[in-house]
N, C-alpha and C. Protein backbone atom coordinates (compact mmCIF):
# COMPACT_ATOMS: atom_id res chain seq x y z
N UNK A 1 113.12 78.64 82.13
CA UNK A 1 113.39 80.02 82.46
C UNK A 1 114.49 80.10 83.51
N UNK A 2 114.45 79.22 84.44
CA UNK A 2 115.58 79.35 85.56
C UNK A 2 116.86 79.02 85.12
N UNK A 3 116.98 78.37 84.10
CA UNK A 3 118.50 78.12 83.56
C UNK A 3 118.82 79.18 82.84
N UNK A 4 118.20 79.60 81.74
CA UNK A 4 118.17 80.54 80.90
C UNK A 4 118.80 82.18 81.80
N UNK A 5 118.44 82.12 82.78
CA UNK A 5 119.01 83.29 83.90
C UNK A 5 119.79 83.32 85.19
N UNK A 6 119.91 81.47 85.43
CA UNK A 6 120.65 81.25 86.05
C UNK A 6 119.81 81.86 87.78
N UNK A 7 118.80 81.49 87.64
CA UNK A 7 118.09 81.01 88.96
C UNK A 7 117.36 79.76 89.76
N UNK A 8 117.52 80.18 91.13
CA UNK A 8 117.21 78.45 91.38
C UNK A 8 115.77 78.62 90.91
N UNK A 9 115.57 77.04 90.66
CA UNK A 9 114.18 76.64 89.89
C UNK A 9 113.07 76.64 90.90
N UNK A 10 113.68 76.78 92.29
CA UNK A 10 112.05 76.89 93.57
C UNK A 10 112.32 78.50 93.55
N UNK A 11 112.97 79.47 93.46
CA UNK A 11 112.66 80.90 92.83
C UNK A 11 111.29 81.10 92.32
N UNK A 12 111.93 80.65 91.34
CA UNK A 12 110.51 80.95 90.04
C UNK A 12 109.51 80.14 90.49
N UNK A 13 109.32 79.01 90.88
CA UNK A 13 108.33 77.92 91.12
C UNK A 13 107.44 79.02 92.31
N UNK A 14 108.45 79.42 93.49
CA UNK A 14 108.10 80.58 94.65
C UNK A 14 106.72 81.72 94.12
N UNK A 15 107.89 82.52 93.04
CA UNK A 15 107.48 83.98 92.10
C UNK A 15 105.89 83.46 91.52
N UNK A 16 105.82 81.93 90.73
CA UNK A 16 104.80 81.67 90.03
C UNK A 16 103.33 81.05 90.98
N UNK A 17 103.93 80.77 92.40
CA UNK A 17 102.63 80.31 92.79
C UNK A 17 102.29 82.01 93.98
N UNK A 18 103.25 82.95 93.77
CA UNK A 18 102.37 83.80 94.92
C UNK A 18 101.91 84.97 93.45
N UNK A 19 102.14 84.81 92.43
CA UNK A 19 101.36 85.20 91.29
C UNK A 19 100.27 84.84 91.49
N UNK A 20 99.69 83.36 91.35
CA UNK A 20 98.88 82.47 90.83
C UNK A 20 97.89 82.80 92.67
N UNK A 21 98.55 82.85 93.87
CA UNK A 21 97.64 83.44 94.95
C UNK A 21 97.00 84.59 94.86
N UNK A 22 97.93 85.47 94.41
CA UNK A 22 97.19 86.90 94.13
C UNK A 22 96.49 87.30 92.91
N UNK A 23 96.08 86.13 92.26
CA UNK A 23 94.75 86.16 91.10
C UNK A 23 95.63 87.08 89.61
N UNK A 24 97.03 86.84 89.61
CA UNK A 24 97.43 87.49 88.70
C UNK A 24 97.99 86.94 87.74
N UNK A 25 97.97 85.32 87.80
CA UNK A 25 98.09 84.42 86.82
C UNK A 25 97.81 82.96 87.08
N UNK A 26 97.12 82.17 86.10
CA UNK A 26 97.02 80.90 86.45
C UNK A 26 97.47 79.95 85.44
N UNK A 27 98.06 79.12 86.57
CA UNK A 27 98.42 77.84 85.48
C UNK A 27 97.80 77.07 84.74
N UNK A 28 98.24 76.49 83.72
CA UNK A 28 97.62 75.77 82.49
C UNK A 28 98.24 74.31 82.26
N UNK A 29 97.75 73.23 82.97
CA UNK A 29 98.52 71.98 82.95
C UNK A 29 98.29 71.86 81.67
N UNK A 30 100.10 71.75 81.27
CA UNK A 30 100.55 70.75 79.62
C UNK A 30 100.88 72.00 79.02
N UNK A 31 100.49 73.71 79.38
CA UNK A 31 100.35 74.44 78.64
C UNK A 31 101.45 75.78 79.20
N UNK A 32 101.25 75.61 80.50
CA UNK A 32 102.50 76.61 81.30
C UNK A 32 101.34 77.59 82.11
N UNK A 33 102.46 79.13 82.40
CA UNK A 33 101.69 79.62 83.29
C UNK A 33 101.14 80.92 82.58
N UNK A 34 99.80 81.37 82.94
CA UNK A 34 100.12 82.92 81.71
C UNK A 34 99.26 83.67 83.17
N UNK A 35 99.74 85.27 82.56
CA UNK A 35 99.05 86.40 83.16
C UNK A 35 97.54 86.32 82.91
N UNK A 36 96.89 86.44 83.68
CA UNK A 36 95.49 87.00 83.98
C UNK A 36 94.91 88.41 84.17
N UNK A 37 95.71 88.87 84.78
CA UNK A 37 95.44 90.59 84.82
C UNK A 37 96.58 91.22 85.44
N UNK A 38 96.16 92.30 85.25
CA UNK A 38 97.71 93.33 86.24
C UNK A 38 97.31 94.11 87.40
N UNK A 39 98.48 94.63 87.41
CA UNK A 39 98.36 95.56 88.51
C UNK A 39 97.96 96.48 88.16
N UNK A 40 98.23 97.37 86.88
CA UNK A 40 98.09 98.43 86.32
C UNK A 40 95.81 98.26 86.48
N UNK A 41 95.16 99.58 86.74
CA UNK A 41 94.00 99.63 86.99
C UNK A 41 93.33 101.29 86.71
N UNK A 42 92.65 101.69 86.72
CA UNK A 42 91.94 103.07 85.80
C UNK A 42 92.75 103.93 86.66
N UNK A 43 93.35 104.00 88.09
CA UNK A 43 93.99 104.67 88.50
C UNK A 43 95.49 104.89 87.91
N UNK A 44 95.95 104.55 86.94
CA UNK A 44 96.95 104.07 86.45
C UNK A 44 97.58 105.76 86.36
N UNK A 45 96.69 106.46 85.88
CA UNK A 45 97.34 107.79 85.33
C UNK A 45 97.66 109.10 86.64
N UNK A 46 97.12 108.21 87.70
CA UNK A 46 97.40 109.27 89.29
C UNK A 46 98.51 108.39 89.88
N UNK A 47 98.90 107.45 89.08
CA UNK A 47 100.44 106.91 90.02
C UNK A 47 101.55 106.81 89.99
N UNK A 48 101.69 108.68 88.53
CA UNK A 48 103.04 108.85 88.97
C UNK A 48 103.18 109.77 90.29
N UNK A 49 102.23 110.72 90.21
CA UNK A 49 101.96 111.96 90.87
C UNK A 49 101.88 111.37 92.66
N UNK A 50 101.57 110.11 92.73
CA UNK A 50 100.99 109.39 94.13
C UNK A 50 102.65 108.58 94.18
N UNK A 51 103.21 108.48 93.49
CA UNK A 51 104.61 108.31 93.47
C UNK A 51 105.73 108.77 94.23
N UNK A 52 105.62 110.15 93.32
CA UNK A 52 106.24 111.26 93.50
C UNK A 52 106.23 111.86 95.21
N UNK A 53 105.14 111.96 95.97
CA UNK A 53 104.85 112.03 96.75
C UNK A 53 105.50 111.20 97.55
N UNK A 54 104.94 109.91 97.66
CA UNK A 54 105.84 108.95 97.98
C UNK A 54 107.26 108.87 98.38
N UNK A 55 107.95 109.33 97.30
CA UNK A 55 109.46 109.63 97.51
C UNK A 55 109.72 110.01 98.02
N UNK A 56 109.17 111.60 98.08
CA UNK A 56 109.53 112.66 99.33
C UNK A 56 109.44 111.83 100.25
N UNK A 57 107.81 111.53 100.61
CA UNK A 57 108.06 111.42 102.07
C UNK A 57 109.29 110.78 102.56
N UNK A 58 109.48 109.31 101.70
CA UNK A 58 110.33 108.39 102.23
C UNK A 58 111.42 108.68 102.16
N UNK A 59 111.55 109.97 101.50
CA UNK A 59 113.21 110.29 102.00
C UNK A 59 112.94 111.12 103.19
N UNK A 60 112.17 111.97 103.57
CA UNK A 60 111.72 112.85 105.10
C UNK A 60 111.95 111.46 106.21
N UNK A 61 111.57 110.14 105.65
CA UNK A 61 110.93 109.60 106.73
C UNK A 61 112.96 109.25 107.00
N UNK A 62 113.74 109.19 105.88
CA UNK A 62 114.86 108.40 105.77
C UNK A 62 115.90 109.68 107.03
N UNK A 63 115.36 110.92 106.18
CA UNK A 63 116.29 112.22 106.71
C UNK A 63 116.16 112.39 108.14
N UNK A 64 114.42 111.37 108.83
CA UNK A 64 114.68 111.91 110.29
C UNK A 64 115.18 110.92 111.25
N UNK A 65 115.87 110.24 110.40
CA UNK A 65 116.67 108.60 111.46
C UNK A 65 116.07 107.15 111.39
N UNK A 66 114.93 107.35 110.23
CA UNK A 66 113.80 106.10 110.29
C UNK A 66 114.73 105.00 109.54
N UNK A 67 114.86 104.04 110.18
CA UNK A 67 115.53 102.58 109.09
C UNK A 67 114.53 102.25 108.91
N UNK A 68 114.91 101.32 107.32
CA UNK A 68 113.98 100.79 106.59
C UNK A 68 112.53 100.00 107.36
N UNK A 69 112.79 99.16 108.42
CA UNK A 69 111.93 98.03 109.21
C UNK A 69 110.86 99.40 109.42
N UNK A 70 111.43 100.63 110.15
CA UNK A 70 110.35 101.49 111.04
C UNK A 70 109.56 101.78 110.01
N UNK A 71 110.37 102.53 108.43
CA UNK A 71 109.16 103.29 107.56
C UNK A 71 108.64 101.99 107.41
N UNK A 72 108.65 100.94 107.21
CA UNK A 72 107.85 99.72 106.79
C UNK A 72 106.46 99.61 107.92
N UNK A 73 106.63 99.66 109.22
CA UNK A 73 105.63 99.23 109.77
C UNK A 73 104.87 100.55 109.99
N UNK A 74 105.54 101.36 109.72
CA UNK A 74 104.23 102.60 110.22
C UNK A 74 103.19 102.85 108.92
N UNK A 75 104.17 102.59 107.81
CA UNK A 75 103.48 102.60 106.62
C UNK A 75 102.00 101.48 106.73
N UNK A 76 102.47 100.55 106.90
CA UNK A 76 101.91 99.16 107.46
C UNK A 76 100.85 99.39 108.25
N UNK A 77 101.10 100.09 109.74
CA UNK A 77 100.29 100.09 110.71
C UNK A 77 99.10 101.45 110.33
N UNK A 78 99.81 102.36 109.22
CA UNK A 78 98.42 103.38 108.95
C UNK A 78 97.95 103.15 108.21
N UNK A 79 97.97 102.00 106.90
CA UNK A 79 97.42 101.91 105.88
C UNK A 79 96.80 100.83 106.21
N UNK A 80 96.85 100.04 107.41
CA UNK A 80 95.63 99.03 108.05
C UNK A 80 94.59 100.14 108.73
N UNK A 81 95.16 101.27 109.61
CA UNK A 81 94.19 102.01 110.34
C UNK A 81 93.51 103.04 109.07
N UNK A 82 93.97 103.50 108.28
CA UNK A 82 93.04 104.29 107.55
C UNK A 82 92.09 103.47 106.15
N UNK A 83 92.56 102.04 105.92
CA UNK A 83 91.74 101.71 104.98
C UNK A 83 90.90 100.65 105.62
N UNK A 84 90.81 100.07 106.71
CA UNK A 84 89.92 99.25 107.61
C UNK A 84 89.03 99.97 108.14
N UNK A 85 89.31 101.55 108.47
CA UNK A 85 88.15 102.36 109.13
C UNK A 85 86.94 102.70 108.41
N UNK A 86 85.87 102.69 108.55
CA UNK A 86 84.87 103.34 107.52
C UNK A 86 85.07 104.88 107.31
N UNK A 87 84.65 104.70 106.08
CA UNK A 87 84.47 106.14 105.39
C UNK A 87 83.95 106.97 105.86
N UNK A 88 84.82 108.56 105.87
CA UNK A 88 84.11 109.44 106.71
C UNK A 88 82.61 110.01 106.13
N UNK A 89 81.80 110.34 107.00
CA UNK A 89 80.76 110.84 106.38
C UNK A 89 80.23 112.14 106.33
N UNK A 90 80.04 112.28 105.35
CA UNK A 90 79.62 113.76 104.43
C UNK A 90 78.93 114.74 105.69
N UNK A 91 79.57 115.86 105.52
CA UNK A 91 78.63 116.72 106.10
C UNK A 91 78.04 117.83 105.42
N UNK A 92 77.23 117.41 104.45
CA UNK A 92 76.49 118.19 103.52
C UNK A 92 75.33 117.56 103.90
């Protein structure tokens, strides 16, 4: 594959073992490497709309002086603080 596109061969070797970390493909000695599952998941049909959203913001975040590093870590630093926190609880 790396000749065929004219990439270095620790590229792909790179691409195929942080696949093979994140449970999304495993290798097959004698046989090569194949997919195991995807990314795609039942939420599949709310992620253009969760997309879309997306964009905006990151152009708001672009329009108010944010370089790339800042939207990266705030993104970073709230999506550790809001999905590490427990779930709020019902007040019904």
């Amino acid at each position: 594959m790396a000749q065929a596109l004219a990439i270095n061969p620790n590229t792909v070797l790179k691409a195929y073992r942080e696949l093979e970390m994140e449970g999304l493909a495993e290798g097959r000695p004698g046989v090569g490497t194949f997919l195991v599952r995807t990314l795609a998941g039942p939420s599949l049909a709310n992620q253009a709309d969760l997309r879309e959203e997306l964009v905006v913001w990151l152009r708001k975040a672009r329009a108010a002086g944010l370089p790339p590093e800042d939207i990266t870590a705030l993104i970073d630093t709230t999506m550790r603080a809001t999905l590490d926190a427990p779930p709020p609880k019902d007040n019904a």
